[in-house]
N, C-alpha and C. Protein backbone atom coordinates (compact mmCIF):
# COMPACT_ATOMS: atom_id res chain seq x y z
N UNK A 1 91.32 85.76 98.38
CA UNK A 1 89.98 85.35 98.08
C UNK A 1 89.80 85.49 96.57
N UNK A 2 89.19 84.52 95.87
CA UNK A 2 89.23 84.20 94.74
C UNK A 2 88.16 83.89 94.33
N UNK A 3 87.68 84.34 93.09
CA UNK A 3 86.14 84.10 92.60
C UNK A 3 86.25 83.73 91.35
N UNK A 4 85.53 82.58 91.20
CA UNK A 4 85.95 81.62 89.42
C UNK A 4 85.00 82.78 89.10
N UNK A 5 85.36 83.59 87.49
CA UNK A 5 84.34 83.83 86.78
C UNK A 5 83.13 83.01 85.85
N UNK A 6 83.39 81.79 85.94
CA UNK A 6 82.50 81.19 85.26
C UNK A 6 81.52 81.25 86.39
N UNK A 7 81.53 80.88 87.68
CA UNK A 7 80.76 80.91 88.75
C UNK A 7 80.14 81.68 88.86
N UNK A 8 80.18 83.15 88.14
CA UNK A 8 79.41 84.34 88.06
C UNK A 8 78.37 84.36 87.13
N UNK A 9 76.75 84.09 87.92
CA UNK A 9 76.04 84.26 87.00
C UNK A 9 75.55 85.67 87.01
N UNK A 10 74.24 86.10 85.92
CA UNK A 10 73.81 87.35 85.39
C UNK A 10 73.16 87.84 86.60
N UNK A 11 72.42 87.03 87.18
CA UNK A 11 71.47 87.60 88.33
C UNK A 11 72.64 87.88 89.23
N UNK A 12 73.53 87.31 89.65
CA UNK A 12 74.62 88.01 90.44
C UNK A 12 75.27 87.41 91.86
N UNK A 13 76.68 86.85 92.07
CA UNK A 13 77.02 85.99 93.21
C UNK A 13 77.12 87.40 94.36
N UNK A 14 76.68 86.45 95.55
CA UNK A 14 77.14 87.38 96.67
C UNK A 14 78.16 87.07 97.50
N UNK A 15 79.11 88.14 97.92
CA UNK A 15 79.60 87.33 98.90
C UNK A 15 80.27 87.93 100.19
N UNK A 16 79.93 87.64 101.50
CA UNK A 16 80.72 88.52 102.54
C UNK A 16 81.55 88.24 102.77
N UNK A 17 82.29 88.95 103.57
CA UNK A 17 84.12 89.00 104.02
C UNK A 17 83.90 89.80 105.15
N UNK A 18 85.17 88.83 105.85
CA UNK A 18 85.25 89.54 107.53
C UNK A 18 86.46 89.26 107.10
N UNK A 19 88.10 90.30 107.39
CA UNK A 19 89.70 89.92 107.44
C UNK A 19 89.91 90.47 108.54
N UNK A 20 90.69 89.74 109.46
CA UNK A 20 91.43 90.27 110.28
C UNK A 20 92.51 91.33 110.05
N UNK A 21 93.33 91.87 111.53
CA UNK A 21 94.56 92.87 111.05
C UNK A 21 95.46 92.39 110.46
N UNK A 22 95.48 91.30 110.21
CA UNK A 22 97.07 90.63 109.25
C UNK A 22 96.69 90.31 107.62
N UNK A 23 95.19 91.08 107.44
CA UNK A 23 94.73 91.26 106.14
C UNK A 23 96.01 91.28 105.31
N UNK A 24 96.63 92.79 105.47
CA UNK A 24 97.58 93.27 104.51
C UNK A 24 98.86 92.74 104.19
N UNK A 25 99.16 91.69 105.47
CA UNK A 25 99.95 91.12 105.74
C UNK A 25 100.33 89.77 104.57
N UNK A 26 98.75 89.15 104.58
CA UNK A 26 98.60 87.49 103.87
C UNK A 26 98.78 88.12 102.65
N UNK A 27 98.11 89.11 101.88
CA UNK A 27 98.20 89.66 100.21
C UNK A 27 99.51 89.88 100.05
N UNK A 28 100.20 90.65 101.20
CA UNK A 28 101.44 90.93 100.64
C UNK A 28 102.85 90.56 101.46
N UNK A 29 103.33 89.90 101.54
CA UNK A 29 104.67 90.39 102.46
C UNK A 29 105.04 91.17 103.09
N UNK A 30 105.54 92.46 102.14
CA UNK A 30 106.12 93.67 102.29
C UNK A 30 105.15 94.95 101.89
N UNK A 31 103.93 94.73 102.40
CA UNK A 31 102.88 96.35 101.64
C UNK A 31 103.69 97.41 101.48
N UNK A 32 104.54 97.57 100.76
CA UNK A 32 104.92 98.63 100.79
C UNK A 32 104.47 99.77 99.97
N UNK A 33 104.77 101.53 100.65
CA UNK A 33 103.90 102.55 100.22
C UNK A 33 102.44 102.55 100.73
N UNK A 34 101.99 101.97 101.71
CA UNK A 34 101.26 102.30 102.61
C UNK A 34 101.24 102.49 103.92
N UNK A 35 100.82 104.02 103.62
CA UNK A 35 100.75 105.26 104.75
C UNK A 35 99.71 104.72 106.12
N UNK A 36 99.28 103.64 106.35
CA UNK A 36 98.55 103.06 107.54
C UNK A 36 98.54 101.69 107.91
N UNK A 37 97.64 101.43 108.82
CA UNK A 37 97.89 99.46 109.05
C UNK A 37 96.87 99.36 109.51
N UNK A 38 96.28 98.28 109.26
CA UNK A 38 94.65 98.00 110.19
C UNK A 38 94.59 97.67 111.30
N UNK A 39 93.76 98.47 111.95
CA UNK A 39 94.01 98.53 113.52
C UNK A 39 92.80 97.48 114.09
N UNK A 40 91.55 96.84 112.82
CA UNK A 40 90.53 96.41 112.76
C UNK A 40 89.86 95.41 112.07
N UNK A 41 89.22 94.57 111.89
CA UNK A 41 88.85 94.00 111.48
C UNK A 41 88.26 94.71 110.25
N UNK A 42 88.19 93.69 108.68
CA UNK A 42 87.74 94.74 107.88
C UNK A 42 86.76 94.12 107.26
N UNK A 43 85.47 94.56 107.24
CA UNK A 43 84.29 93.90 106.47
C UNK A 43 83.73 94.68 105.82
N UNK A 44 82.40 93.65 105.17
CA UNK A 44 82.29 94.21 103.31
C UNK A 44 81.42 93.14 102.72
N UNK A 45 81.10 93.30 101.95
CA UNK A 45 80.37 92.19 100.88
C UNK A 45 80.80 93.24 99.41
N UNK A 46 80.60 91.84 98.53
CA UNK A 46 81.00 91.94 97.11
C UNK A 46 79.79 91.24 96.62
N UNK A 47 78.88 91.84 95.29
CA UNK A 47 78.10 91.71 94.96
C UNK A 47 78.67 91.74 93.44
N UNK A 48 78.81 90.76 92.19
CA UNK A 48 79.42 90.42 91.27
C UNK A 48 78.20 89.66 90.09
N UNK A 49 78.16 90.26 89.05
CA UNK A 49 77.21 90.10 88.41
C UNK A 49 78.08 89.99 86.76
N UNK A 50 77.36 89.05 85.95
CA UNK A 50 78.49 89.24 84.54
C UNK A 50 77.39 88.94 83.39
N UNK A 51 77.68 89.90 82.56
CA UNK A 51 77.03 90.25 81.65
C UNK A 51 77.75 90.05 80.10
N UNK A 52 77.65 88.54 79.46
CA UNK A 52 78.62 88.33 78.53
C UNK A 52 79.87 88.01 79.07
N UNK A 53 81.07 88.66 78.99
CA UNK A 53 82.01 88.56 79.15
C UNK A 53 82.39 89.88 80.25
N UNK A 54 81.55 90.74 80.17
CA UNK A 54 81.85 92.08 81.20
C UNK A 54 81.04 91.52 82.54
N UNK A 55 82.10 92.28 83.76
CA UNK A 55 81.53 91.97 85.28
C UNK A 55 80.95 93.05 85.57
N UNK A 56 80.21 93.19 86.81
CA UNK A 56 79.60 94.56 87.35
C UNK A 56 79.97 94.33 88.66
N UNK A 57 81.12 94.47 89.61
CA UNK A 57 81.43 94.61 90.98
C UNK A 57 80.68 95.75 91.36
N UNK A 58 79.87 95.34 92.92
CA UNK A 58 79.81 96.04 93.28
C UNK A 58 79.76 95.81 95.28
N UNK A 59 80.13 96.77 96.10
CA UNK A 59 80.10 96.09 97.32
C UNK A 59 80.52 97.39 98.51
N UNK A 60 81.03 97.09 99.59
CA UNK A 60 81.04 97.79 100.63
C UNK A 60 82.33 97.65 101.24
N UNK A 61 82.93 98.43 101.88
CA UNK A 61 83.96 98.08 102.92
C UNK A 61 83.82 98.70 103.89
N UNK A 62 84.54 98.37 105.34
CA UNK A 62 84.66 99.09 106.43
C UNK A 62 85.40 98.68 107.22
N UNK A 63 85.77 99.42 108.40
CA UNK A 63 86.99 99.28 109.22
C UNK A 63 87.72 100.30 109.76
N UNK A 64 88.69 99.90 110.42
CA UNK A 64 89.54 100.72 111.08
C UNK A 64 91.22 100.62 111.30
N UNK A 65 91.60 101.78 110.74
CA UNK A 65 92.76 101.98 110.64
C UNK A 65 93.64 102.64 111.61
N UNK A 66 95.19 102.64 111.90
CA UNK A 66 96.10 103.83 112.58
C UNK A 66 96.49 104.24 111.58
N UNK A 67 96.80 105.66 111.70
CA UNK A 67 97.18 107.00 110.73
C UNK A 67 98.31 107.30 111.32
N UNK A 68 99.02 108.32 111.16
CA UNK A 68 99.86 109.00 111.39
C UNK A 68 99.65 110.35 110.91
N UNK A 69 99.67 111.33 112.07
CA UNK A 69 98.95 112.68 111.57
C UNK A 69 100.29 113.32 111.18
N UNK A 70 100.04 114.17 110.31
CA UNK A 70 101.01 114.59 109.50
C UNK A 70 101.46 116.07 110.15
N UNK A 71 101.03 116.22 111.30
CA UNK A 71 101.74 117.61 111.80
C UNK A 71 102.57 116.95 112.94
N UNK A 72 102.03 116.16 113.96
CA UNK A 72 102.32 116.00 115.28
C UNK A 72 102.86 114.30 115.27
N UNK A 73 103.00 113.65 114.16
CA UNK A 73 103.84 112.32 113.78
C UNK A 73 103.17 111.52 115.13
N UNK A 74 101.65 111.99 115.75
CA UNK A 74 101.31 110.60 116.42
C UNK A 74 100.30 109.88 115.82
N UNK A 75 100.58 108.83 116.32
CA UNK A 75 99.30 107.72 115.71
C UNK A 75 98.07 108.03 116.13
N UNK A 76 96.59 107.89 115.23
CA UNK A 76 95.87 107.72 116.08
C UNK A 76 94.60 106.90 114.94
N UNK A 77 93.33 106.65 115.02
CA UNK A 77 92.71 105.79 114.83
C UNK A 77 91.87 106.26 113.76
N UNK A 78 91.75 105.49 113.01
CA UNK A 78 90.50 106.27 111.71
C UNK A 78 89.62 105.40 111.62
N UNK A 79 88.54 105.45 111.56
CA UNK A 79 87.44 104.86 110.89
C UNK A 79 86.66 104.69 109.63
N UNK A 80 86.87 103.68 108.13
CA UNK A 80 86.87 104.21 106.67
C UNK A 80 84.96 103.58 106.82
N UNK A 81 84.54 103.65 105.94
CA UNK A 81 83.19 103.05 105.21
C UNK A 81 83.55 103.68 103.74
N UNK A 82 82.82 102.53 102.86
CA UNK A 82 83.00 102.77 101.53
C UNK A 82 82.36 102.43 100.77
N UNK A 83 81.53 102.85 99.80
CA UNK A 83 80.54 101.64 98.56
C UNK A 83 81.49 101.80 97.27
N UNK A 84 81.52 100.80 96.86
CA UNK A 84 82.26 100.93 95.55
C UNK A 84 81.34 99.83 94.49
N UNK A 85 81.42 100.51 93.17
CA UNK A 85 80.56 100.30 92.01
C UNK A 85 82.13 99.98 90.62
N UNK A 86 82.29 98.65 90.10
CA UNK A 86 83.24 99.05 89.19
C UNK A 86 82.71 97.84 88.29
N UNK A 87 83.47 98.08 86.80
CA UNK A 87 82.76 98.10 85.77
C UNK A 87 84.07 96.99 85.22
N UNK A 88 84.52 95.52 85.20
CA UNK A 88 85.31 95.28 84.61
C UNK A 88 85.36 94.14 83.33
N UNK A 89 86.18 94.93 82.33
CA UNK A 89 86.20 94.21 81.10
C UNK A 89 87.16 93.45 81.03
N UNK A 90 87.07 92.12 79.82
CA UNK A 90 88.06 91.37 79.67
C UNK A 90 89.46 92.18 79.30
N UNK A 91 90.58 91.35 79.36
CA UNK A 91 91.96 92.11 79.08
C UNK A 91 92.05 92.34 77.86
N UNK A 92 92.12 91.54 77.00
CA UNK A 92 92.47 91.11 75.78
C UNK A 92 91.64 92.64 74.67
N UNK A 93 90.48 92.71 75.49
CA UNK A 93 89.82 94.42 74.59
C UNK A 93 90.86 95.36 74.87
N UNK A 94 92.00 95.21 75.38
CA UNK A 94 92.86 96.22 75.44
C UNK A 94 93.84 96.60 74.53
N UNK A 95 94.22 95.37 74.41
CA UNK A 95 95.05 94.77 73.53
C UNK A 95 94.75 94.81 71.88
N UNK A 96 93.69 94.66 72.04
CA UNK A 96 92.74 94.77 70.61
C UNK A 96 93.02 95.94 69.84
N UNK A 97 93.56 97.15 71.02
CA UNK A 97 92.91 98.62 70.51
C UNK A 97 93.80 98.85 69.34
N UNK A 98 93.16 99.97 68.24
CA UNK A 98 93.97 100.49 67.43
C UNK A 98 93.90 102.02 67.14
N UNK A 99 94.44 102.74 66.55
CA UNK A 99 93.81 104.28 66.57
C UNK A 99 94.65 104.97 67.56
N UNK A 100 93.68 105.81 68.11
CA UNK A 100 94.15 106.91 69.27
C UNK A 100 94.22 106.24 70.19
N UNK A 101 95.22 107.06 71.47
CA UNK A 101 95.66 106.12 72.34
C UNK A 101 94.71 106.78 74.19
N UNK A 102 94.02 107.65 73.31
CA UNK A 102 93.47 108.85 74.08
C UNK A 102 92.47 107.64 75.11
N UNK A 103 91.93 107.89 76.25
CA UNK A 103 90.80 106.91 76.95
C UNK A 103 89.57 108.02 76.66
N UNK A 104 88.54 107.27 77.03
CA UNK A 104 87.25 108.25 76.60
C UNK A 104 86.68 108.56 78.31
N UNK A 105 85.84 109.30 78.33
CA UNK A 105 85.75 109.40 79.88
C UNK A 105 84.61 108.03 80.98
N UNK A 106 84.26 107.41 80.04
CA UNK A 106 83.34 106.58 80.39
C UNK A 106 84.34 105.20 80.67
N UNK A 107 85.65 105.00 79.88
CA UNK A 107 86.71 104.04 80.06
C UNK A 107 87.29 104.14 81.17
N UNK A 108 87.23 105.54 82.10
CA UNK A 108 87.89 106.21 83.23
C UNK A 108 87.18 105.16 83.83
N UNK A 109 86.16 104.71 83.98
CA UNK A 109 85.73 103.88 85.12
C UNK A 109 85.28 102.40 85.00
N UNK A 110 86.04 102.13 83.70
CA UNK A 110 85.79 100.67 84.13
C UNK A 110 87.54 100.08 84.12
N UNK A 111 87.77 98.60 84.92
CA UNK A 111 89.12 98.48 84.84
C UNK A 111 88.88 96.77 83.90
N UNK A 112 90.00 96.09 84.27
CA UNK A 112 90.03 95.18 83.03
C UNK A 112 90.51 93.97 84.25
N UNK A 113 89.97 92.93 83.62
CA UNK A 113 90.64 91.22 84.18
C UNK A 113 91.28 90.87 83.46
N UNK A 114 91.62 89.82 83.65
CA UNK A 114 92.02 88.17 82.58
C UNK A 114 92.20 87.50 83.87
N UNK A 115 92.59 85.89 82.89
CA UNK A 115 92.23 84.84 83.34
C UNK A 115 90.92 84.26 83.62
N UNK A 116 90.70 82.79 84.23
CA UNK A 116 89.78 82.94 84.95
C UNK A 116 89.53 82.89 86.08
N UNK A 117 90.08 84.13 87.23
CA UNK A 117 89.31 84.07 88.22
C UNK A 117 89.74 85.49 88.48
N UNK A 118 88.83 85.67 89.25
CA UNK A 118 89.20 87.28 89.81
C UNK A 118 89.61 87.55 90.98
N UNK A 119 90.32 88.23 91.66
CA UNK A 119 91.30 88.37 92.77
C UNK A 119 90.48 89.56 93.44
N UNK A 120 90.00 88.86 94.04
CA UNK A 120 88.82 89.67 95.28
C UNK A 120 89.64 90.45 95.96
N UNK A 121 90.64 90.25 97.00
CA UNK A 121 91.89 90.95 97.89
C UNK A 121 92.05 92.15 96.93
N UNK A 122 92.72 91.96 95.63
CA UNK A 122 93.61 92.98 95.46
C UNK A 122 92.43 93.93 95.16
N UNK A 123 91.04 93.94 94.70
CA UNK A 123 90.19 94.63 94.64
C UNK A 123 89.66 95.63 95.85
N UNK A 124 89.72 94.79 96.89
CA UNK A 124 89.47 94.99 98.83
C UNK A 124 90.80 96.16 98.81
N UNK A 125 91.74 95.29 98.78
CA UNK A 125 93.02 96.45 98.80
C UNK A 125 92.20 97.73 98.47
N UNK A 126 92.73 97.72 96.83
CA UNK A 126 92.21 99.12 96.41
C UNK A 126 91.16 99.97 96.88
N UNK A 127 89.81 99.40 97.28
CA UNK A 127 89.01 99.99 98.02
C UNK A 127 89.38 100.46 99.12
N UNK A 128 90.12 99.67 99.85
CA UNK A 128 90.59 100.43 101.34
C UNK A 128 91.69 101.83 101.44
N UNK A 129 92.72 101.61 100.32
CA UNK A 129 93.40 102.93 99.79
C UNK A 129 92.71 103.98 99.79
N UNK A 130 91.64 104.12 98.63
CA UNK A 130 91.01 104.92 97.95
C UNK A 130 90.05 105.61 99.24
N UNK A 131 89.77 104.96 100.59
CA UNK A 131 89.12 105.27 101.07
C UNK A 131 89.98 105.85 102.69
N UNK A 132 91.21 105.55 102.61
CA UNK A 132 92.00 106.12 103.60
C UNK A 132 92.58 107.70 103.01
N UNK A 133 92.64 108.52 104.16
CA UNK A 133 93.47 109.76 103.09
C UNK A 133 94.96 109.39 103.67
N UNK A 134 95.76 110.26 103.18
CA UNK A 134 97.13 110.07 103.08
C UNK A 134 97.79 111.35 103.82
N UNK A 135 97.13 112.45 103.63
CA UNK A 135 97.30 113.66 104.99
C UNK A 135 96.33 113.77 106.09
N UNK A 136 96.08 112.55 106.86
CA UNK A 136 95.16 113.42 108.05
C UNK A 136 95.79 113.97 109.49
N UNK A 137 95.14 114.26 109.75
CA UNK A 137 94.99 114.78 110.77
C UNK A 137 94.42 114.31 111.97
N UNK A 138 95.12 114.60 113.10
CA UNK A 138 94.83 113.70 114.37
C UNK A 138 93.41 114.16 115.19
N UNK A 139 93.53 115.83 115.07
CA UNK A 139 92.45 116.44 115.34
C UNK A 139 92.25 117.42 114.07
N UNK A 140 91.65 118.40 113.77
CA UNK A 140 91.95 120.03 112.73
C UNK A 140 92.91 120.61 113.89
N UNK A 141 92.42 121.28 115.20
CA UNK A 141 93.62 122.09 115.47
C UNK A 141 95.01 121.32 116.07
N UNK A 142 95.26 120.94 115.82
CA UNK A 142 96.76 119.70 115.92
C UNK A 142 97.79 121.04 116.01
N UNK A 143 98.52 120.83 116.84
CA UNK A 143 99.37 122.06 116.96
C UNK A 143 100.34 121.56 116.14
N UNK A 144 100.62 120.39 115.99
CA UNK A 144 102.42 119.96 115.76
C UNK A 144 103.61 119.95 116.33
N UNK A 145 104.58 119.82 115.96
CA UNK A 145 105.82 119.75 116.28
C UNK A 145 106.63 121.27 116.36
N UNK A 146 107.37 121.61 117.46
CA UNK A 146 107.93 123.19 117.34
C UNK A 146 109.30 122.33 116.75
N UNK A 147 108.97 123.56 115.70
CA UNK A 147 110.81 123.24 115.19
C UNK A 147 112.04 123.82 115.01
N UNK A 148 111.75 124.08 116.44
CA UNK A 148 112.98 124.58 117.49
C UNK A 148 113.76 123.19 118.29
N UNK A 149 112.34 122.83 118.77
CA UNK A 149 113.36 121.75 120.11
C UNK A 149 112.77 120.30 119.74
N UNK A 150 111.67 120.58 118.88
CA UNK A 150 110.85 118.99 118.08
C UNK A 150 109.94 118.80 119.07
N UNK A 151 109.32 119.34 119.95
CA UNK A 151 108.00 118.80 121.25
C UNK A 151 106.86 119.04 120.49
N UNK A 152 106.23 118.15 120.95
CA UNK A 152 104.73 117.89 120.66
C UNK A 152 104.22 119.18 121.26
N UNK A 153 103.77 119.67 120.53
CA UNK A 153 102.72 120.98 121.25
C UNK A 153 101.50 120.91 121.84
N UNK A 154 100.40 119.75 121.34
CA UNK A 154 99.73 119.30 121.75
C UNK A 154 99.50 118.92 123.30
N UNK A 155 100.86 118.76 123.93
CA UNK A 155 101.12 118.07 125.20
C UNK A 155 101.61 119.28 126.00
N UNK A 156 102.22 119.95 125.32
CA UNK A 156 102.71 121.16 126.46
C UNK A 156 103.09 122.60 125.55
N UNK A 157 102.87 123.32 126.07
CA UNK A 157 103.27 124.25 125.42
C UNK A 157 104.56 124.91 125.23
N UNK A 158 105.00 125.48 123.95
CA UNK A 158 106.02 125.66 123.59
C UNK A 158 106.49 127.00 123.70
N UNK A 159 107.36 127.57 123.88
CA UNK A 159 108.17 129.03 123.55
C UNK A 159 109.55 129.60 123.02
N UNK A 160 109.69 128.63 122.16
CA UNK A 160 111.01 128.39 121.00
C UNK A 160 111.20 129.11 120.24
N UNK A 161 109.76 128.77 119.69
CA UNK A 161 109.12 129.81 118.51
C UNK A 161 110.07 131.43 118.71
N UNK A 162 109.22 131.73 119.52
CA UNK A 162 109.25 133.48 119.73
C UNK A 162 110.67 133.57 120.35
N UNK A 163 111.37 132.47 121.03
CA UNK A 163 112.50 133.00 121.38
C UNK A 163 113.71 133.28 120.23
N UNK A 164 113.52 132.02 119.20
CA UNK A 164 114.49 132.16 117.97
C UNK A 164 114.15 133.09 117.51
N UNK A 165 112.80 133.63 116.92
CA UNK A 165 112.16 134.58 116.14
C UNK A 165 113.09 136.21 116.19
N UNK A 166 113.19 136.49 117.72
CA UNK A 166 113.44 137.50 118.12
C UNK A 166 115.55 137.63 118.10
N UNK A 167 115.83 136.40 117.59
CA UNK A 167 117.60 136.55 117.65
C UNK A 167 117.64 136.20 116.14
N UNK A 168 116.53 136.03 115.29
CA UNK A 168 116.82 136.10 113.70
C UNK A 168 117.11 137.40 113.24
N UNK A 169 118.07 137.64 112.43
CA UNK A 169 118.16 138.62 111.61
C UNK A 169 117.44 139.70 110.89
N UNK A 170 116.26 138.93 110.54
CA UNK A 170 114.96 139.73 110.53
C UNK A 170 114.30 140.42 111.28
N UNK A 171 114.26 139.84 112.36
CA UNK A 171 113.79 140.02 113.95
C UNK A 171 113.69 141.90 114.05
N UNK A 172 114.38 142.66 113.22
CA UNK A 172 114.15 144.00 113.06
C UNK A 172 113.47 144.71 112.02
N UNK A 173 112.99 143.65 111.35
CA UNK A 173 111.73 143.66 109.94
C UNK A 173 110.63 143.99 110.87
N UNK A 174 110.40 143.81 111.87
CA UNK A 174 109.29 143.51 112.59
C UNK A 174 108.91 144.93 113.31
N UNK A 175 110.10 145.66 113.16
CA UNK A 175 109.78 147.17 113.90
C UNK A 175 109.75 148.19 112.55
N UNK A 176 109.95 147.21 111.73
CA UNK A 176 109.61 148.78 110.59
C UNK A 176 108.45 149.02 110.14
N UNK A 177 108.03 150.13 110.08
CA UNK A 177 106.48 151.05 109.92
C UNK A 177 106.65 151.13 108.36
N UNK A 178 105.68 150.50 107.81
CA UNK A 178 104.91 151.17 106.40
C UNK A 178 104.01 152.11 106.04
């Protein structure tokens, strides 16, 4: 999805988006380095306003993702919402710079274009990242994996644990009095 910037006037274009699960799919080939997949349809509006030569994005996302919980390696379902506000300048002010190479903290939040048009997707992308985490969790108490025999603990209970525990070498650390 593609938005001419000349098409952007001051008062501000609107525009909604509904993507299906093969979102990540059409932007990219190979997404690679992402920790999820959309399990959902993903909607949003983009609200785009330009001031001179600077844009003012601003808009929404939402949807639903599969995770992979990071104790117990099962899938299960997330739900993101997101508002995002970003601030972008032409490229070429980058290029311009001279001096220190330091950013100021107010530069932290705006990012930069060129050309003319702006690439709505890869913007959507980033919002949907920023709004997935990368360690969750299936439940908080997620037992995990025993890593003794590798079973889901969640599903049955385990006693690996305490059986190795007690034929470790240490296993007599455990009777000494301080």
């Amino acid at each position: 999805m593609k938005l001419r910037i000349k098409d952007i006037t001051p008062e501000g274009t609107d525009i909604e988006f509904e993507h299906g699960e093969d979102f990540l799919e059409k932007i990219s080939p190979q997404p690679e380095g992402l920790w999820f997949r959309l399990a959902d349809p993903v909607r949003g509006s983009f609200h785009a306003a330009r001031t001179g030569q600077d844009l003012n994005i601003s808009g929404r996302v939402s949807g639903g993702v599969r995770l992979t919980c990071r104790r117990c390696l099962e899938e299960f379902p997330y739900e993101f919402s997101r508002e995002f506000f970003l601030d972008l300048l032409p490229e070429i002010e980058v290029r311009d710079r001279t001096g220190e190479n330091q950013l100021k903290k107010e530069e932290l939040e705006q990012g930069y274009y060129q050309g003319d048009y702006l690439d709505l997707d890869q913007i959507l992308l980033e919002q949907i990242v920023l709004s997935v985490p990368e360690n969750a969790l299936c439940r908080e108490e997620c037992g995990g994996l025993c890593p003794v025999c590798g079973g889901n603990r969640n599903l049955r209970g385990c006693q690996c644990a305490q059986t190795k525990l007690s034929r470790s070498p240490f296993a007599v650390l455990k009777k000494l009095k301080v």
